[in-house]
N, C-alpha and C. Protein backbone atom coordinates (compact mmCIF):
# COMPACT_ATOMS: atom_id res chain seq x y z
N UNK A 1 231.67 177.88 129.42
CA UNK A 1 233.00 177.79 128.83
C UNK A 1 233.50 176.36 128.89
N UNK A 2 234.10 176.24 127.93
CA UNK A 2 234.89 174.48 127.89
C UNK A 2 236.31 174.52 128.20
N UNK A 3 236.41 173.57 129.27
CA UNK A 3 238.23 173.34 129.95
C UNK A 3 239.32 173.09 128.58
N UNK A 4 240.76 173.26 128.79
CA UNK A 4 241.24 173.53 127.85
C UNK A 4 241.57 171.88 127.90
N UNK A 5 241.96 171.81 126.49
CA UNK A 5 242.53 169.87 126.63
C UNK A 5 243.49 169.80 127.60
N UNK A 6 244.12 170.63 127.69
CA UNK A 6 245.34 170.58 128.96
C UNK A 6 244.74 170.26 130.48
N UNK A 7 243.63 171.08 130.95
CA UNK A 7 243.13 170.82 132.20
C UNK A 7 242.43 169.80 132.29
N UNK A 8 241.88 169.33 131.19
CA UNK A 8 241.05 168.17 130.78
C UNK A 8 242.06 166.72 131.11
N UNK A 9 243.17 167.21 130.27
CA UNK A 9 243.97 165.83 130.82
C UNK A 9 244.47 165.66 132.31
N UNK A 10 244.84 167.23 132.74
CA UNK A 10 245.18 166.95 134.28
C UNK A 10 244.30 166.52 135.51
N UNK A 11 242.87 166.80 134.96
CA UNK A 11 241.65 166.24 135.82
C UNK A 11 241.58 164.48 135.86
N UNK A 12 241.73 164.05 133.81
CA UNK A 12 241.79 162.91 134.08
C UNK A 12 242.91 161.92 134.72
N UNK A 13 244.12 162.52 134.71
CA UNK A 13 245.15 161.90 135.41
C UNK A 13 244.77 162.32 137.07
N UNK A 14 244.93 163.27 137.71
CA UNK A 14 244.27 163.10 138.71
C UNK A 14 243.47 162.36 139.20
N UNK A 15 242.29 161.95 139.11
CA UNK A 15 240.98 161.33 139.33
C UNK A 15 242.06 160.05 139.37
N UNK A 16 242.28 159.50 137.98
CA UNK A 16 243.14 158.13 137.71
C UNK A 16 244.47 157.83 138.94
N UNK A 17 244.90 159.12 139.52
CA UNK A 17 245.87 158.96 140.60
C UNK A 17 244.87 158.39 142.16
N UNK A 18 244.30 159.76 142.32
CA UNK A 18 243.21 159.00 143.09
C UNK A 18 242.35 157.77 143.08
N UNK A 19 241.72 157.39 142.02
CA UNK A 19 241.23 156.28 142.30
C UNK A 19 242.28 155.28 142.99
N UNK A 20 243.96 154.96 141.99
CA UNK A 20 244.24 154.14 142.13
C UNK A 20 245.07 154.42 143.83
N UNK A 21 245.32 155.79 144.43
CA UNK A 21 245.68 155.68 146.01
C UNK A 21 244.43 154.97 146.85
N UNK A 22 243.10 154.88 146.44
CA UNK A 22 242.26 154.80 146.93
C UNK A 22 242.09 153.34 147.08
N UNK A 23 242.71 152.84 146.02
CA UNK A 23 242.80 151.04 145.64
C UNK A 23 244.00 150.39 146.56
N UNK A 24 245.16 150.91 146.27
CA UNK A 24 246.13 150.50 147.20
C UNK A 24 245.45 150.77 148.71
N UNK A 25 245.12 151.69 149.19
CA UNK A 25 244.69 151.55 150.76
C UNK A 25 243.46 150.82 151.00
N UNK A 26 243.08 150.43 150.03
CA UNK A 26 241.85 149.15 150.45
C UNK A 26 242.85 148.07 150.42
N UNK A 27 243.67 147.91 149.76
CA UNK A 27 244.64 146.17 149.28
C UNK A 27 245.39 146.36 150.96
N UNK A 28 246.02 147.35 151.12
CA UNK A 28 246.67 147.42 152.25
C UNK A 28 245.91 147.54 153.55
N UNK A 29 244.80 147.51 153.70
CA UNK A 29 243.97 147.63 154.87
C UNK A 29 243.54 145.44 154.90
N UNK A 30 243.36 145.25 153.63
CA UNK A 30 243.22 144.12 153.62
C UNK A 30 244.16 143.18 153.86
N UNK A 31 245.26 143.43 153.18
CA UNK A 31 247.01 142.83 153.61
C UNK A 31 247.06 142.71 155.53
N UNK A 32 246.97 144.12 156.07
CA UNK A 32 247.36 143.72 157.62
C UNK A 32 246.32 143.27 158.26
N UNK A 33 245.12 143.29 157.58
CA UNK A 33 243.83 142.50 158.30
C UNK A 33 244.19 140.78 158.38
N UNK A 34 244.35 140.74 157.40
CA UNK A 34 245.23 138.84 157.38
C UNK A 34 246.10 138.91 157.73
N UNK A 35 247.19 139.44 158.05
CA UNK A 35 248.28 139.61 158.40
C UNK A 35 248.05 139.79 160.50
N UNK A 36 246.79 140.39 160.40
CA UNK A 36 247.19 140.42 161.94
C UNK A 36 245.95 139.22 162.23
N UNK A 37 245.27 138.87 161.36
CA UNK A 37 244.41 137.15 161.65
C UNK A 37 244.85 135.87 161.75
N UNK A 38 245.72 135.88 160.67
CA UNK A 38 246.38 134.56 160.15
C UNK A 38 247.41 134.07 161.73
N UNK A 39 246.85 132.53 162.00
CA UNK A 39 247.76 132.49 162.97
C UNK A 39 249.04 131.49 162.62
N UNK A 40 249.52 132.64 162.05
CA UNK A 40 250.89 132.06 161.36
C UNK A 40 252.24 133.21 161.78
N UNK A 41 253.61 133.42 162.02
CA UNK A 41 254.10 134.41 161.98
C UNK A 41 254.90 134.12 160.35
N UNK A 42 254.86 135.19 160.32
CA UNK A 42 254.72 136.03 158.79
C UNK A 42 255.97 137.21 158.87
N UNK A 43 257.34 137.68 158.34
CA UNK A 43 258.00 138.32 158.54
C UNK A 43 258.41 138.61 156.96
N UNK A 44 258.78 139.62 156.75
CA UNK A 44 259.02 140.72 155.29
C UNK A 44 260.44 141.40 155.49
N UNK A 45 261.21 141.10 154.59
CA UNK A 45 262.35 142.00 154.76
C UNK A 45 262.54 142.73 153.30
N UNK A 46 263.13 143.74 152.85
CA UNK A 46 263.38 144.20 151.63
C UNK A 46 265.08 144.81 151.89
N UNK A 47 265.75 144.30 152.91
CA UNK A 47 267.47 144.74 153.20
C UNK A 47 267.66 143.33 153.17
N UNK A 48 269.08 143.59 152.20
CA UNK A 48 269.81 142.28 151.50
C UNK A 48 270.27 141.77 152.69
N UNK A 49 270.36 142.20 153.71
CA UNK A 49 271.23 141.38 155.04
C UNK A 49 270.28 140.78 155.35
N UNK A 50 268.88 141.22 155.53
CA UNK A 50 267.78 140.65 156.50
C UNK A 50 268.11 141.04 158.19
N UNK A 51 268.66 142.13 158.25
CA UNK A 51 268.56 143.04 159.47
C UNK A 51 267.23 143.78 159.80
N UNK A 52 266.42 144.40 158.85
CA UNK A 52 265.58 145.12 158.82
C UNK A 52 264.30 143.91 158.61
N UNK A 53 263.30 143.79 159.54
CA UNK A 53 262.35 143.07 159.23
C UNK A 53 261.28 143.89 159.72
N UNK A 54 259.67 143.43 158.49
CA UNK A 54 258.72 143.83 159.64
C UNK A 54 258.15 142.25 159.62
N UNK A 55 257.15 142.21 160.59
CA UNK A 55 256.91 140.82 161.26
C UNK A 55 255.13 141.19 161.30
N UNK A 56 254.26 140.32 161.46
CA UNK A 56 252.85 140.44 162.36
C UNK A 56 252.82 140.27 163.56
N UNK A 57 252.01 140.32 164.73
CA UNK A 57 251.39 140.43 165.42
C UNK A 57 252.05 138.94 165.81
N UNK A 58 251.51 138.10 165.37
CA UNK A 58 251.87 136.29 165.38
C UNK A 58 253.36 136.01 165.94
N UNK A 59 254.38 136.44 165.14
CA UNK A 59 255.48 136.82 164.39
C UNK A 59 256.02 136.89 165.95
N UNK A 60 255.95 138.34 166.14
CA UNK A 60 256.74 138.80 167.16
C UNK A 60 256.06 138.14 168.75
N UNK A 61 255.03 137.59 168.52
CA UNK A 61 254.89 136.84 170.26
C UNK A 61 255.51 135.58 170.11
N UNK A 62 255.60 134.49 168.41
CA UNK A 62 257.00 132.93 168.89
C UNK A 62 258.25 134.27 169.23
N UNK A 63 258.22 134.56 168.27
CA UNK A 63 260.00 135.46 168.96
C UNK A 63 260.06 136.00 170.52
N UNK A 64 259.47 136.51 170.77
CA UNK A 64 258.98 137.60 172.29
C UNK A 64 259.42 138.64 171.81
N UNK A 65 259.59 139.34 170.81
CA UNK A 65 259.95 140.79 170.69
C UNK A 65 258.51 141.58 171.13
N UNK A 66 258.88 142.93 171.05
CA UNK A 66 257.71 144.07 170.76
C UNK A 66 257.24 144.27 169.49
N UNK A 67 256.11 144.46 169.12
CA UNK A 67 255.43 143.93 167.40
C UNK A 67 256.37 145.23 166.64
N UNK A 68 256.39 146.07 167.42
CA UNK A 68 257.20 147.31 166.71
C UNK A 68 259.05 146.87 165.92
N UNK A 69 259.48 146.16 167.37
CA UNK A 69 260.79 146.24 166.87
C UNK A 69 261.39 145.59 165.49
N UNK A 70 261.98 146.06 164.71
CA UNK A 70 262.32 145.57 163.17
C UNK A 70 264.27 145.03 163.29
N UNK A 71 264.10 144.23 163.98
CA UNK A 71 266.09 143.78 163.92
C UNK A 71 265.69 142.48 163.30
N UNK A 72 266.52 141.81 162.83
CA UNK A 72 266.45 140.19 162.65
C UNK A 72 268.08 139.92 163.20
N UNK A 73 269.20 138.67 162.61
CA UNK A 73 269.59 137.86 163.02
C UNK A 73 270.67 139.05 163.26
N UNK A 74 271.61 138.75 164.25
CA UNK A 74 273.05 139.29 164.16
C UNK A 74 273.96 138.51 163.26
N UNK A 75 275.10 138.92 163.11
CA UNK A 75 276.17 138.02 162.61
C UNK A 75 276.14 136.59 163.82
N UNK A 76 276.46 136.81 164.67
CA UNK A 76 276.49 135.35 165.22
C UNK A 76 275.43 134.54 165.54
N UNK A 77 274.37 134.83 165.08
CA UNK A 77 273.34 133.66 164.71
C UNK A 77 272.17 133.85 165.83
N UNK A 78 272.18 134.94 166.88
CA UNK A 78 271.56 135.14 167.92
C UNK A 78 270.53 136.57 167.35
N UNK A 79 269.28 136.12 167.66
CA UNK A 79 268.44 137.12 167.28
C UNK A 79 267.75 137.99 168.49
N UNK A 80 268.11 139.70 168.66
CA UNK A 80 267.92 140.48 169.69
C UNK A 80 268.68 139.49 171.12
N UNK A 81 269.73 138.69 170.74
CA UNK A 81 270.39 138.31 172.26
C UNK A 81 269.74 137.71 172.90
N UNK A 82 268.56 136.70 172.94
CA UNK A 82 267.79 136.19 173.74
C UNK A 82 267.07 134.56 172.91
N UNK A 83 267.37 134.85 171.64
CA UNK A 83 267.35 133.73 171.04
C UNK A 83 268.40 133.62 169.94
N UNK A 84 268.80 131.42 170.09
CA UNK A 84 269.62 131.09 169.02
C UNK A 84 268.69 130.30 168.21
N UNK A 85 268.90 130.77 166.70
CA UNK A 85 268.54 129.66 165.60
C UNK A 85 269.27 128.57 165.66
N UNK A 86 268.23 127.34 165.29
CA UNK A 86 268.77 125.86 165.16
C UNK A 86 268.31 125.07 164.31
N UNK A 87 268.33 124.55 163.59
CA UNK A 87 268.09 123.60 162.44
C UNK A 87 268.86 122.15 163.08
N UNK A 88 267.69 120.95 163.15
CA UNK A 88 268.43 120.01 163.37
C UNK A 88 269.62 119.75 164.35
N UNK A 89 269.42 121.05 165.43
CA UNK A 89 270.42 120.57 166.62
C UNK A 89 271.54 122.03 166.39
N UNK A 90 271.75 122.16 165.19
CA UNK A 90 272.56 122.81 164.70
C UNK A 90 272.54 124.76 164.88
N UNK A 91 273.67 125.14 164.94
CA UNK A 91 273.41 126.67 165.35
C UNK A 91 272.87 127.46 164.14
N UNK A 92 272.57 128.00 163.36
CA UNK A 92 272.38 128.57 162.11
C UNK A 92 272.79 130.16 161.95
N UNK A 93 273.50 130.24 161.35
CA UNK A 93 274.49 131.20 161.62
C UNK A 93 273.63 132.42 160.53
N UNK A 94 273.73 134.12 160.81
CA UNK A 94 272.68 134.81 159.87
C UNK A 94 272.63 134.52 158.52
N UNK A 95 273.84 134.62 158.17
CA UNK A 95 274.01 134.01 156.39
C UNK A 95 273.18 132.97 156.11
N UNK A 96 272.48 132.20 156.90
CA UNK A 96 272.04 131.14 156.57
C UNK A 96 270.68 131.08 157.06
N UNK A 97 270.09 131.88 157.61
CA UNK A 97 269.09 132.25 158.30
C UNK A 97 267.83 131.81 157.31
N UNK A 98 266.44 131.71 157.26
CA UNK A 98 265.57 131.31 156.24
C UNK A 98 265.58 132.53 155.23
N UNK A 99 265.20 133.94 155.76
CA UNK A 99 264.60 135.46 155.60
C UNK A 99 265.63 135.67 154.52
N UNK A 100 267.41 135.00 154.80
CA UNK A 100 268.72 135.88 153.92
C UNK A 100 268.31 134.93 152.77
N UNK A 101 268.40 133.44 152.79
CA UNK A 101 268.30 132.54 152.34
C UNK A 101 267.52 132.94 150.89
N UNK A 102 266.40 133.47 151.33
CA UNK A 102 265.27 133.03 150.49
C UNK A 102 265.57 134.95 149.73
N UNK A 103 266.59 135.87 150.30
CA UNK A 103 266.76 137.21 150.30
C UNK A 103 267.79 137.21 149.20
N UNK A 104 268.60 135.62 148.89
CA UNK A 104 269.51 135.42 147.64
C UNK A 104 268.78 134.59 146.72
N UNK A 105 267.45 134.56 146.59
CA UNK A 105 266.69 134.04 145.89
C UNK A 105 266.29 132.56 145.74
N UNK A 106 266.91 131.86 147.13
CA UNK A 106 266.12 130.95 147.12
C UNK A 106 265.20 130.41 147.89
N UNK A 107 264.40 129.46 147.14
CA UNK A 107 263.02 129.29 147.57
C UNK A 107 263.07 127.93 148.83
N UNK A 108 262.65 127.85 150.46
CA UNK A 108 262.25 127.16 151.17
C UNK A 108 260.74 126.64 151.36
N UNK A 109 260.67 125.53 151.85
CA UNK A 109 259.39 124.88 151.86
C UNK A 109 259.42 123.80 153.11
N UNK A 110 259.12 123.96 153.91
CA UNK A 110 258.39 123.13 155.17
C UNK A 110 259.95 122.67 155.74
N UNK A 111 260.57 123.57 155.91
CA UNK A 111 261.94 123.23 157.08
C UNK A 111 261.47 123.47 158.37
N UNK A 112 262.22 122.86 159.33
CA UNK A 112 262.19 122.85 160.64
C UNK A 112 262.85 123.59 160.67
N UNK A 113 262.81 125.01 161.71
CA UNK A 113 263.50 126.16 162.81
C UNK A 113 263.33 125.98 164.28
N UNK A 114 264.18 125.70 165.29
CA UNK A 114 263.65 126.14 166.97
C UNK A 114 264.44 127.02 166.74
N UNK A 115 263.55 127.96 167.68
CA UNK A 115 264.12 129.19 168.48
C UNK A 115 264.34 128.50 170.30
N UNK A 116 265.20 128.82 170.68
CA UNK A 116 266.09 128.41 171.71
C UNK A 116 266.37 129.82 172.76
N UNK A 117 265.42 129.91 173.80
CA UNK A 117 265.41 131.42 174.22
C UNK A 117 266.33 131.05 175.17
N UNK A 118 267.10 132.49 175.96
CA UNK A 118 267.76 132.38 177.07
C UNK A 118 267.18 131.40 178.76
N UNK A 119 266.12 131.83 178.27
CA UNK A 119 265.74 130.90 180.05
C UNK A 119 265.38 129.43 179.60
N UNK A 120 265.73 128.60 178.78
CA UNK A 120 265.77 126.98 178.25
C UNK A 120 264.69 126.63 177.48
N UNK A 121 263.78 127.69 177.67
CA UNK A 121 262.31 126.59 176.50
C UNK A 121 262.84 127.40 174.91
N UNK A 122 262.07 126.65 174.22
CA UNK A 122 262.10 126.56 173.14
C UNK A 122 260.82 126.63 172.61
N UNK A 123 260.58 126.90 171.09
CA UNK A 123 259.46 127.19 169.85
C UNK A 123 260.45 126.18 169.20
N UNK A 124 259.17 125.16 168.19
CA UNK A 124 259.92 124.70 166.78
C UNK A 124 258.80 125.35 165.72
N UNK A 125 259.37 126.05 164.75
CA UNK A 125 258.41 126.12 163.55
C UNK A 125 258.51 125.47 162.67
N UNK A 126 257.62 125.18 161.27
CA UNK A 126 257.60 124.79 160.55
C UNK A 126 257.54 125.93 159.53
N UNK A 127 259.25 126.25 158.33
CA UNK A 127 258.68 127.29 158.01
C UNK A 127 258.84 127.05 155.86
N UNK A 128 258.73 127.92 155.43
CA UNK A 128 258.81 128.36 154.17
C UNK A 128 258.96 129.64 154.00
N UNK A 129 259.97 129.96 152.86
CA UNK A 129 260.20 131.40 152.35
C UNK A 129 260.66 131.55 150.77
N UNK A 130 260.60 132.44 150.25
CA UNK A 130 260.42 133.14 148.97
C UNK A 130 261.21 134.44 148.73
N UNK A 131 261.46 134.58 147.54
CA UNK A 131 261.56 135.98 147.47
C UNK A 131 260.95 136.45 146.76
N UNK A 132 260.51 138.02 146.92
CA UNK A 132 259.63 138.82 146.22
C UNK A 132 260.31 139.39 145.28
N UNK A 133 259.89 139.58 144.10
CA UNK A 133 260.45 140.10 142.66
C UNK A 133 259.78 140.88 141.98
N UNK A 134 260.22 141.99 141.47
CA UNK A 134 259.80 142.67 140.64
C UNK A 134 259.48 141.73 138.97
N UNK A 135 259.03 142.34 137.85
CA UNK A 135 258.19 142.14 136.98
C UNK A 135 259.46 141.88 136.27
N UNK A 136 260.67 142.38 136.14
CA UNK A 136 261.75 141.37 135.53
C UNK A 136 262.61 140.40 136.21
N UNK A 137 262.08 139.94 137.33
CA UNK A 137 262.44 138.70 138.02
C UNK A 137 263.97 139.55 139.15
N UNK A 138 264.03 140.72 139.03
CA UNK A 138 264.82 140.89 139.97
C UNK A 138 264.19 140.80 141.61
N UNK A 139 265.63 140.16 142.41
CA UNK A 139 264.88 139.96 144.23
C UNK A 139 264.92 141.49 144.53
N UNK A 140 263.55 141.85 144.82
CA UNK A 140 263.32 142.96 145.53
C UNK A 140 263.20 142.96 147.67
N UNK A 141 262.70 141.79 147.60
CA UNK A 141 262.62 141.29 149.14
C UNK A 141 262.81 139.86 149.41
N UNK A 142 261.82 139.31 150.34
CA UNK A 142 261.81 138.11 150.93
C UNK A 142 260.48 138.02 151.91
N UNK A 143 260.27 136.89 151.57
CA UNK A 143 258.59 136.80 152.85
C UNK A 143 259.12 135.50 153.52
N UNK A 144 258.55 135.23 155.02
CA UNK A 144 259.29 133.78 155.38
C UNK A 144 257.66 133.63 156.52
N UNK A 145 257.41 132.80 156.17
CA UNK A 145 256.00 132.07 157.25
C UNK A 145 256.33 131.02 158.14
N UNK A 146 256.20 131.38 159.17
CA UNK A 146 256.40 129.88 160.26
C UNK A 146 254.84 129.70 160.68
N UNK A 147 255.24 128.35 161.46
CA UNK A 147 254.00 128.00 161.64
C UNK A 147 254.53 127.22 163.41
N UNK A 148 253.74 127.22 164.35
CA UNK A 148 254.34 126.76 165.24
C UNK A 148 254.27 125.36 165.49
N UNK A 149 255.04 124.61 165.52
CA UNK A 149 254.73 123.26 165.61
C UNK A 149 255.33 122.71 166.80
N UNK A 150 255.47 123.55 167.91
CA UNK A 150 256.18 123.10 169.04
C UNK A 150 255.21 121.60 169.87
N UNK A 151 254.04 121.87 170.24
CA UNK A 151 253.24 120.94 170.41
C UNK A 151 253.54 119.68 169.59
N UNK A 152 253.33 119.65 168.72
CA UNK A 152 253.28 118.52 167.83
C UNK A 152 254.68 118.00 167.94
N UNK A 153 255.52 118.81 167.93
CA UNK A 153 257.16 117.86 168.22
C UNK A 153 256.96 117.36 169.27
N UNK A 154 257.04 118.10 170.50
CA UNK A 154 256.40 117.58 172.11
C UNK A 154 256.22 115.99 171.34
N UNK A 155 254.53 115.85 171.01
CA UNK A 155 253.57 115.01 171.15
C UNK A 155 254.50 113.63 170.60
N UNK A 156 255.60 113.78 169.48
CA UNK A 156 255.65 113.38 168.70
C UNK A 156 256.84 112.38 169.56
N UNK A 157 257.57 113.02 170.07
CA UNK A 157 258.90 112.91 171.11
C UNK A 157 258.70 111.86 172.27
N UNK A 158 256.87 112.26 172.37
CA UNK A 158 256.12 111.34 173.72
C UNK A 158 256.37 110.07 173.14
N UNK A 159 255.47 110.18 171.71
CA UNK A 159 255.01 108.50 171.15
C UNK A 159 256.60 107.96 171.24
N UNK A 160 257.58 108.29 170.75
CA UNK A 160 258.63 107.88 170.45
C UNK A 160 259.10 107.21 171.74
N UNK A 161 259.15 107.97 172.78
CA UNK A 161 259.38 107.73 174.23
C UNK A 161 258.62 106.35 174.73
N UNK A 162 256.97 106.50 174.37
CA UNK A 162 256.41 105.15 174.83
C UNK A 162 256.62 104.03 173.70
N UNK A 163 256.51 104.07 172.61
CA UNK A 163 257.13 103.51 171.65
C UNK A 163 258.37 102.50 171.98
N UNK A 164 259.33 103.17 172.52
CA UNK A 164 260.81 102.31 172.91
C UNK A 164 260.22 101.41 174.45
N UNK A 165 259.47 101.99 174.99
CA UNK A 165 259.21 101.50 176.57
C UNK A 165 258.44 100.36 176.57
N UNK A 166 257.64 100.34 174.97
CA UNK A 166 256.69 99.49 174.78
C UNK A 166 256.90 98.36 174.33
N UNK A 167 258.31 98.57 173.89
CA UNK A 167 259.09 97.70 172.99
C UNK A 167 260.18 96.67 174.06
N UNK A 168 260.67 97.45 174.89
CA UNK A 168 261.50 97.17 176.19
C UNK A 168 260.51 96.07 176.80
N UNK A 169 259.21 96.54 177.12
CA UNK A 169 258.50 95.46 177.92
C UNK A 169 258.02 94.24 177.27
N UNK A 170 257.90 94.56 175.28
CA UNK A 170 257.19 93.21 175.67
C UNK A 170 258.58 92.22 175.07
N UNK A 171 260.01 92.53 175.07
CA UNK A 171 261.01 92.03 174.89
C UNK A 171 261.20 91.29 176.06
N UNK A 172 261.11 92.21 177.35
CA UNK A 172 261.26 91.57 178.60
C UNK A 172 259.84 90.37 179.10
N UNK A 173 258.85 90.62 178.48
CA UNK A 173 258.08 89.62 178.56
C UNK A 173 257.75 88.52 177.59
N UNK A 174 258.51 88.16 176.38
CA UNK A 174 258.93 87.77 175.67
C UNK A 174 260.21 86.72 176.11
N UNK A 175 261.12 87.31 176.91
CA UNK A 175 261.88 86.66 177.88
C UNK A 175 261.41 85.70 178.61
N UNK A 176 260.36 86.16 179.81
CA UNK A 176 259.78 85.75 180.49
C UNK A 176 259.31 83.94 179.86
N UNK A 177 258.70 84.79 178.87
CA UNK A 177 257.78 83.38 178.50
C UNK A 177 258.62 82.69 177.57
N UNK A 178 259.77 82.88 176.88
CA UNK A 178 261.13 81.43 176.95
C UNK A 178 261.19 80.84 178.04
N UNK A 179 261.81 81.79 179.38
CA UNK A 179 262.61 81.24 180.16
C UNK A 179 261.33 80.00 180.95
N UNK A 180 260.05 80.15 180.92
CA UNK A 180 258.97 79.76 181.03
C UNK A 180 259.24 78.53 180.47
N UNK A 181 258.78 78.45 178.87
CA UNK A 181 258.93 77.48 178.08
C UNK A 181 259.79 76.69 178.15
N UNK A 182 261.09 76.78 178.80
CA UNK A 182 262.39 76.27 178.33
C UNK A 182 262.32 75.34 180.07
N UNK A 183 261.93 75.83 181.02
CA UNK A 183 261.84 75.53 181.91
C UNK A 183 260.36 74.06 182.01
N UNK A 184 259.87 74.07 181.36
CA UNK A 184 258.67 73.12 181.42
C UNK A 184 258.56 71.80 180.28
């Protein structure tokens, strides 16, 4: 016996549903495979406040959260109470946060962030963010990547440090050899 065109089409839409669930959970097995490799933290929001985040693996150890927990900034600029955002010295208040930022559609590229925890050390990242859009350009989310660059500020802070000291001495020995000259 031959299937009716009716079951015929519901087999082929089926199959066509399946294949393509079958495609998304390969893309998505591949997504958190980089996502938990990449040693970058990586955070996703799709709530216009940027309250609701998910983060990687990366992500949540600069912050110290638990990889589970999904909060981002409060209103007063303190994220889970244990860290303040800073830009340039400055407090950065949530409205202004990278995640909201880039969550009103605009685009960041290689800004400086420290996170500033309660017991005095600090993370600086280096970050960039985006927003994600649907196919008629409406913001559907936001992606924001840091990168840790705490070391490298350190390093950078040193040269600067011997830099001035280096400069101090050979001023003062520079001295020296006037008061030398002037004397002979």
């Amino acid at each position: 016996p031959t299937m009716s065109p009716r079951l015929t089409e519901f087999s082929i839409v089926r199959d066509a549903l399946a294949t393509a669930a079958l495609a998304i959970e390969k893309r998505t097995r591949e997504l958190e495979t980089v996502l938990s490799t990449v040693p970058a933290g990586v955070w996703f929001t799709y709530d216009p406040e940027a309250r609701r985040v998910v983060r990687n693996r990366f992500a949540a150890e600069l912050i110290r959260v638990p990889p589970g927990e999904s909060e981002a900034l409060d209103a007063s600029g303190k994220a889970f109470g244990h860290i303040i955002l800073l830009r340039d010295g400055t407090p950065v208040s949530a409205d202004k946060s990278p995640l909201r930022r880039a969550m009103m559609g605009e685009r960041l590229e290689d800004e400086e962030y420290t996170f500033v925890f309660n017991d005095g050390t600090s993370r600086t990242l280096l970050t960039s963010a985006s927003a994600l859009r649907d196919e008629k350009g409406a913001v559907l989310g936001a992606v924001l990547v840091g990168l840790d660059i705490t070391e490298r500020k350190q390093g950078e802070d040193q040269r600067r440090l011997l830099v001035h000291e280096l400069n101090h001495r050979v001023k003062n020995t520079l001295a020296i050899v006037q008061s030398i000259a002037l004397q002979t």
